[in-house]
N, C-alpha and C. Protein backbone atom coordinates (compact mmCIF):
# COMPACT_ATOMS: atom_id res chain seq x y z
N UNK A 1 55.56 125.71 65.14
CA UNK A 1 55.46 126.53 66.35
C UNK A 1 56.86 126.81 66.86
N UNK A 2 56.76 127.97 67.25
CA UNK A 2 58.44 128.44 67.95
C UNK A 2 58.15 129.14 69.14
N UNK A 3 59.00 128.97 69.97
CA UNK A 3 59.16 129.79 71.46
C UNK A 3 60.16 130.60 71.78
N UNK A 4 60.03 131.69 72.04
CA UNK A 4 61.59 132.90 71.86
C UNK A 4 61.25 133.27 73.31
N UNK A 5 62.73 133.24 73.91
CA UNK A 5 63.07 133.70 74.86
C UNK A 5 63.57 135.27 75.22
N UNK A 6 63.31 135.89 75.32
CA UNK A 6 63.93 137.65 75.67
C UNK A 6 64.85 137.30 76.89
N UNK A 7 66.18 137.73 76.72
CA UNK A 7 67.15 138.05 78.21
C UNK A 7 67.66 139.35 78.04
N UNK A 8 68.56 139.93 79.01
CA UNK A 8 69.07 140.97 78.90
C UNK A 8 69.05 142.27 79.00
N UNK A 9 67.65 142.40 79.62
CA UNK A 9 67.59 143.44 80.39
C UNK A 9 67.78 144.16 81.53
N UNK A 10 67.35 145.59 81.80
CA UNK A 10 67.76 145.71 83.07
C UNK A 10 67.77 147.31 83.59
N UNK A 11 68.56 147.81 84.54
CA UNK A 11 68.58 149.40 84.93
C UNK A 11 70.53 149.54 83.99
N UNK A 12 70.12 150.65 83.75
CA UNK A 12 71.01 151.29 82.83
C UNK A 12 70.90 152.97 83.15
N UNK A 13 71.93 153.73 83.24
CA UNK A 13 71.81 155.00 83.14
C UNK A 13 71.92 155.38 82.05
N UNK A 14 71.84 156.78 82.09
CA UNK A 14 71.79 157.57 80.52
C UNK A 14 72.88 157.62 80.28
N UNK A 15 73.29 157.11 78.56
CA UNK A 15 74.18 157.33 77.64
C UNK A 15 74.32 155.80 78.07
N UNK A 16 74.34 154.59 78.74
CA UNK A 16 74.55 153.54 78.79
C UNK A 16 74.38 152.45 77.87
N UNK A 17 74.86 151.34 77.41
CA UNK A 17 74.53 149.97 76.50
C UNK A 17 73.79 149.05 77.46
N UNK A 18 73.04 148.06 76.35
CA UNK A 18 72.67 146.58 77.02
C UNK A 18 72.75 145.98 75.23
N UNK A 19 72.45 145.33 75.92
CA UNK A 19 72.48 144.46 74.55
C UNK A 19 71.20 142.90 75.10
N UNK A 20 70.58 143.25 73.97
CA UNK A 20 69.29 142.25 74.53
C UNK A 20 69.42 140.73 73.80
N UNK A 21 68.96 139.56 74.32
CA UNK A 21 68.96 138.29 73.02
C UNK A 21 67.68 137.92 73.03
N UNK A 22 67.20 137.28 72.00
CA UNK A 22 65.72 136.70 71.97
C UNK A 22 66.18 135.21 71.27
N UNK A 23 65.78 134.26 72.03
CA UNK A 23 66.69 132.88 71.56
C UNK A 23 64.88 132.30 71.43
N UNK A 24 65.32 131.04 70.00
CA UNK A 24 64.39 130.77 70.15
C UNK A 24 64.63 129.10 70.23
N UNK A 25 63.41 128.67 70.31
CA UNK A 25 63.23 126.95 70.61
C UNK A 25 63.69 125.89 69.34
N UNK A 26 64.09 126.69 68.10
CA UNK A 26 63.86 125.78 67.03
C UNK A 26 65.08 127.15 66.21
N UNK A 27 65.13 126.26 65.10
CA UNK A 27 66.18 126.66 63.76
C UNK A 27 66.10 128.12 63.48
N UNK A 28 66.32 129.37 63.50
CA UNK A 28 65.93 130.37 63.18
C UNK A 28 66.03 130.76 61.37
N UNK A 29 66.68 129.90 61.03
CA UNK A 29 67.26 129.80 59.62
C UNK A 29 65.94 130.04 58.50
N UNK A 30 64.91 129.48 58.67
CA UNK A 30 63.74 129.66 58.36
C UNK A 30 62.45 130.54 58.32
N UNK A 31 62.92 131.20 59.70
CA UNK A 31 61.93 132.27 60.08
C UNK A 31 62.28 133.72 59.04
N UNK A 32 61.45 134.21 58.35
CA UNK A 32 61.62 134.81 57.60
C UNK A 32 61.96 136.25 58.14
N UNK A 33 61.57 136.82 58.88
CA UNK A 33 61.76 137.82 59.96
C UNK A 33 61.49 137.94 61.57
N UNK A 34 62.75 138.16 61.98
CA UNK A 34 61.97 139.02 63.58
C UNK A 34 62.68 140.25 63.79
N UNK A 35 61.74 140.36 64.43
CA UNK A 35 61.29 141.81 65.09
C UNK A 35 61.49 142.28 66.37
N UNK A 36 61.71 143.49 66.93
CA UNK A 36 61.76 143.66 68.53
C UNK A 36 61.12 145.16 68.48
N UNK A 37 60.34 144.41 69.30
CA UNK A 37 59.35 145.58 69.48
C UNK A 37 59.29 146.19 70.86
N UNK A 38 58.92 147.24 71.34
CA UNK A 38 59.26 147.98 72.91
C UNK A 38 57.87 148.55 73.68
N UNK A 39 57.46 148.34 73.81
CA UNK A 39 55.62 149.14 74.33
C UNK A 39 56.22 149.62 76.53
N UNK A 40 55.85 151.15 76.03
CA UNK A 40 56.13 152.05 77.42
C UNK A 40 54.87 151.78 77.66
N UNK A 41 54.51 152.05 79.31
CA UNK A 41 53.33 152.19 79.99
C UNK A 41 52.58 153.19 79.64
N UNK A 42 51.19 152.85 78.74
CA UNK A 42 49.68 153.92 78.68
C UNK A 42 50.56 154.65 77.24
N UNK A 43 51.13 152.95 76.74
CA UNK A 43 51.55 153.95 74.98
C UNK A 43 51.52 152.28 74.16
N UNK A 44 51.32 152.36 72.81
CA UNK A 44 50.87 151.35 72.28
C UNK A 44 52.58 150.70 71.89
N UNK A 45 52.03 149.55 71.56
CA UNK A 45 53.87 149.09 71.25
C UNK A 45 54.08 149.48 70.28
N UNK A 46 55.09 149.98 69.67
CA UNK A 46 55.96 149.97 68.91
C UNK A 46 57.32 149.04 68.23
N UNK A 47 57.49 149.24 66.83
CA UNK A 47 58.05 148.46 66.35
C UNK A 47 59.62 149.34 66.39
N UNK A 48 60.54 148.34 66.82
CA UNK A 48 62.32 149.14 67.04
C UNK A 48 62.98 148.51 65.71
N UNK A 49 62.95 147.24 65.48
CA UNK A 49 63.67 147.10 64.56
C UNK A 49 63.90 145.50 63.78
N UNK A 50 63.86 145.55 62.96
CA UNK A 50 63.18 144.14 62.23
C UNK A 50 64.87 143.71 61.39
N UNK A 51 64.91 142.03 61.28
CA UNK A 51 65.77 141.43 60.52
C UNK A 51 65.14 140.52 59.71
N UNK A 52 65.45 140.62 58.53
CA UNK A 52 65.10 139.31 57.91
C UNK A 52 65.91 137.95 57.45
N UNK A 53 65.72 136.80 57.31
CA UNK A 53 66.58 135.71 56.67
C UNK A 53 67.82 136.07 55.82
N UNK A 54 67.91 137.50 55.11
CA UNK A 54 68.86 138.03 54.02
C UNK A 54 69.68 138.91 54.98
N UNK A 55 69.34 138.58 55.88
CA UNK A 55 70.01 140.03 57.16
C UNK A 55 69.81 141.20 56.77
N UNK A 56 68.46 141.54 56.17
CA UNK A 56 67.83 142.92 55.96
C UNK A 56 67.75 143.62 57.19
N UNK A 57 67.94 144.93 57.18
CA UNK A 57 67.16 145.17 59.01
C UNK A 57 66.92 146.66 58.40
N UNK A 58 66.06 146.51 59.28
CA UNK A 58 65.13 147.94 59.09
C UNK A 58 64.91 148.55 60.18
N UNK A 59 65.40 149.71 60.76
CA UNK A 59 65.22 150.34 62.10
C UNK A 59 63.85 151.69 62.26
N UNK A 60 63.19 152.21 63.41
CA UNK A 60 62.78 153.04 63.64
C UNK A 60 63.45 154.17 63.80
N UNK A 61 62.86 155.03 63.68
CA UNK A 61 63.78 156.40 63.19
C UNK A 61 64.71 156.86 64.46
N UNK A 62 63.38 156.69 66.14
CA UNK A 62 63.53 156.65 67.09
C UNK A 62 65.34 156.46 67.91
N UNK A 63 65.72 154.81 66.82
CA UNK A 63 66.66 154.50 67.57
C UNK A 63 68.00 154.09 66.68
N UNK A 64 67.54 154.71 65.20
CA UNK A 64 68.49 154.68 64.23
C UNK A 64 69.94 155.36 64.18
N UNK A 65 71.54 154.43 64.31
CA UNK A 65 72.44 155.18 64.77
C UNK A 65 72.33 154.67 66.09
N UNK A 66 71.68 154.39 66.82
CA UNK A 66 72.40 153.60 68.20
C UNK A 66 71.80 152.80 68.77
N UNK A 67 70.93 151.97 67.94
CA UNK A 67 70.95 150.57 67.92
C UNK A 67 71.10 149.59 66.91
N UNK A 68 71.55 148.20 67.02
CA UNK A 68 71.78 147.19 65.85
C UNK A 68 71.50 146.13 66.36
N UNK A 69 70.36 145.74 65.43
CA UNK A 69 70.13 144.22 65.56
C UNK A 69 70.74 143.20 64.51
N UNK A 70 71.00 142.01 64.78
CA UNK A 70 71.39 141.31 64.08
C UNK A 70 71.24 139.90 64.53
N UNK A 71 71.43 138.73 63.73
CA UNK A 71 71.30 137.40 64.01
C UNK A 71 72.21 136.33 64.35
N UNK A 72 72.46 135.28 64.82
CA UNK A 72 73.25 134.21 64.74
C UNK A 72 72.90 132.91 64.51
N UNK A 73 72.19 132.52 63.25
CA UNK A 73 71.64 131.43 63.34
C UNK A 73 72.01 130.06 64.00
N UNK A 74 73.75 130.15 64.31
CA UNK A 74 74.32 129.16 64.87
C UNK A 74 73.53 128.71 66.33
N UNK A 75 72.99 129.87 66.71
CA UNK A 75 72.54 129.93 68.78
C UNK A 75 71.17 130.21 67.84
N UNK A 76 70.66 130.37 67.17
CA UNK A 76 69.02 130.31 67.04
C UNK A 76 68.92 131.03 68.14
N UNK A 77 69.52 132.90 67.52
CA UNK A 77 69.40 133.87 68.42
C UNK A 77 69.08 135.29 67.65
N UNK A 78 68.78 136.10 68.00
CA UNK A 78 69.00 137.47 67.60
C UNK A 78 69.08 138.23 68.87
N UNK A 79 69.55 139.37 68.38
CA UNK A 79 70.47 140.22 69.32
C UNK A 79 69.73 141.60 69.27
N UNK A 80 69.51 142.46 70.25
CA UNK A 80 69.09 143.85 69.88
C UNK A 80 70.23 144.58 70.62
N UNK A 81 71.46 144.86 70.32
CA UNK A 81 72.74 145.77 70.68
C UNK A 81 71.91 147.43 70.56
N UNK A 82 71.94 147.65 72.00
CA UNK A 82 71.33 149.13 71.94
C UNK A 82 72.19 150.44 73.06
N UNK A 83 72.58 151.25 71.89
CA UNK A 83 73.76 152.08 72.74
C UNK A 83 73.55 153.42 72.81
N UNK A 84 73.92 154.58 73.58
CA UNK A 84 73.34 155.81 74.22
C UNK A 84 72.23 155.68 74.26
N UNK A 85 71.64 154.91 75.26
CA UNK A 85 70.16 154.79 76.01
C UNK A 85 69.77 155.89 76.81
N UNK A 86 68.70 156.64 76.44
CA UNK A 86 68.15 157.77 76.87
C UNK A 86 66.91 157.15 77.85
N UNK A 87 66.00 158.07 78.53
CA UNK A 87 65.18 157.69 79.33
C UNK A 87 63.83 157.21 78.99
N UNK A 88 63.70 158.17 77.32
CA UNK A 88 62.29 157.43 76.55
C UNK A 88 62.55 156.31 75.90
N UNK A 89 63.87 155.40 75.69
CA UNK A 89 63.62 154.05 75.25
C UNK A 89 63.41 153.19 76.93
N UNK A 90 63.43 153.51 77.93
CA UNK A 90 62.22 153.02 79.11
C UNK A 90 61.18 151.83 78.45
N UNK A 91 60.96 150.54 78.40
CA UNK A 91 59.66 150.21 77.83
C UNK A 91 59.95 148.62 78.25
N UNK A 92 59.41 147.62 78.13
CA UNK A 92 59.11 146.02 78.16
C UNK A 92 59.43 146.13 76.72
N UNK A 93 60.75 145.01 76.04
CA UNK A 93 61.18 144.96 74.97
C UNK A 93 60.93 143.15 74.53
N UNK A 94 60.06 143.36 73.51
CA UNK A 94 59.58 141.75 73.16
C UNK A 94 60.03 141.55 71.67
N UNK A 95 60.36 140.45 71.15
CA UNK A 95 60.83 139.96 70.01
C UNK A 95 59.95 139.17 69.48
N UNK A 96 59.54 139.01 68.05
CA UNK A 96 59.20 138.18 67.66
C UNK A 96 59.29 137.60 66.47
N UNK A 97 58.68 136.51 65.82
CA UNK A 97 59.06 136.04 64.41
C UNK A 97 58.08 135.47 63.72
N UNK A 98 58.16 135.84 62.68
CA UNK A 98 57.33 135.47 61.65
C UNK A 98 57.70 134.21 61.13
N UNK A 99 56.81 133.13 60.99
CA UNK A 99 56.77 131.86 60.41
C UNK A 99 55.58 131.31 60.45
N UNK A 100 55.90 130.51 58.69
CA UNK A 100 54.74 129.68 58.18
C UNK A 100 53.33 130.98 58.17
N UNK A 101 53.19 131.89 58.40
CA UNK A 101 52.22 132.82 58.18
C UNK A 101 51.57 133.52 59.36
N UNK A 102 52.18 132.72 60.27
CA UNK A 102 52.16 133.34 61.56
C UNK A 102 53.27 134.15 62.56
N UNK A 103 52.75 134.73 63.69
CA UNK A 103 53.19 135.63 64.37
C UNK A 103 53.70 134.99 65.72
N UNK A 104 54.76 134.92 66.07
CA UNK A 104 55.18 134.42 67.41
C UNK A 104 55.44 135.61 68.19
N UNK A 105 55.20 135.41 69.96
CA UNK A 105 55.80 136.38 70.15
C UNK A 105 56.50 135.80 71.86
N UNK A 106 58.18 136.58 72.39
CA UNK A 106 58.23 136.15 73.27
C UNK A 106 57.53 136.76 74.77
N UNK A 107 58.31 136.50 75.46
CA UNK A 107 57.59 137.26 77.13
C UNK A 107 57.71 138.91 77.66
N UNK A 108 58.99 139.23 77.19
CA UNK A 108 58.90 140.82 76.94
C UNK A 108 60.19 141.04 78.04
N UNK A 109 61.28 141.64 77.97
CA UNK A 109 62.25 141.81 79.09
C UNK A 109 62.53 143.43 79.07
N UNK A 110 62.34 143.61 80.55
CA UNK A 110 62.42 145.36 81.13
C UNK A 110 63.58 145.71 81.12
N UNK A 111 63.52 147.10 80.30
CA UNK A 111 64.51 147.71 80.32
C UNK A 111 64.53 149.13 80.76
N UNK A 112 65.23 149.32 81.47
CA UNK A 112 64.83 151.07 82.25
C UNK A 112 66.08 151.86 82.38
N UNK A 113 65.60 152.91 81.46
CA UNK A 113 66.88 153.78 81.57
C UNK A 113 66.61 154.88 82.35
N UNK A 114 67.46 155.29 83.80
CA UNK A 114 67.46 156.26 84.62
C UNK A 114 68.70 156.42 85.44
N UNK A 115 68.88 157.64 85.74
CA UNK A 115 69.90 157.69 86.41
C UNK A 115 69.47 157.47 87.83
């Protein structure tokens, strides 16, 4: 069992950065992938962008070119670095990880882009 924390959100204007972390309770070294996923209000979630143990990452087309995720297994962390934020990435941004065959997921941290 693992517990991931989301920080790092917040109000941001347009063309602005944040940079999000999802820390988790235990070794990340193991977890074969996570994920950060974004779900806007009266729209289903969506998947932003996935890492795996090999530091594979795979982005949505959505936010490809100005965002990067990546890991630090040292802080049993991953990172969602997200830059020229427009007003439709707006959404509750949750991380999660795959282990042992299951799905973890954390609490979800708001991010709102407006001027």
């Amino acid at each position: 069992q693992v517990q991931l924390v989301e920080s790092g959100g917040g109000l941001v204007q347009p063309g602005g950065s944040l940079r999000l972390s999802c820390t988790a309770s235990q070794s990340i070294r193991r977890i074969y992938a996570m994920d950060w996923y974004r779900q806007a209000p009266g729209l289903q979630r969506e998947l932003v962008a996935t890492i795996t143990t090999g530091s594979t990452t795979n982005y949505a087309d959505s936010v490809k070119g100005r965002f990067t995720i990546s890991r630090d297994n040292a802080k049993n962390t991953v990172y969602l670095q997200m830059n020229s934020l427009k007003p439709g990435d707006t959404a509750t941004y949750y991380c999660n990880a795959h282990l042992d065959g299951l799905l973890y997921w954390g609490q979800g941290t708001q991010v709102t882009v407006s001027s």
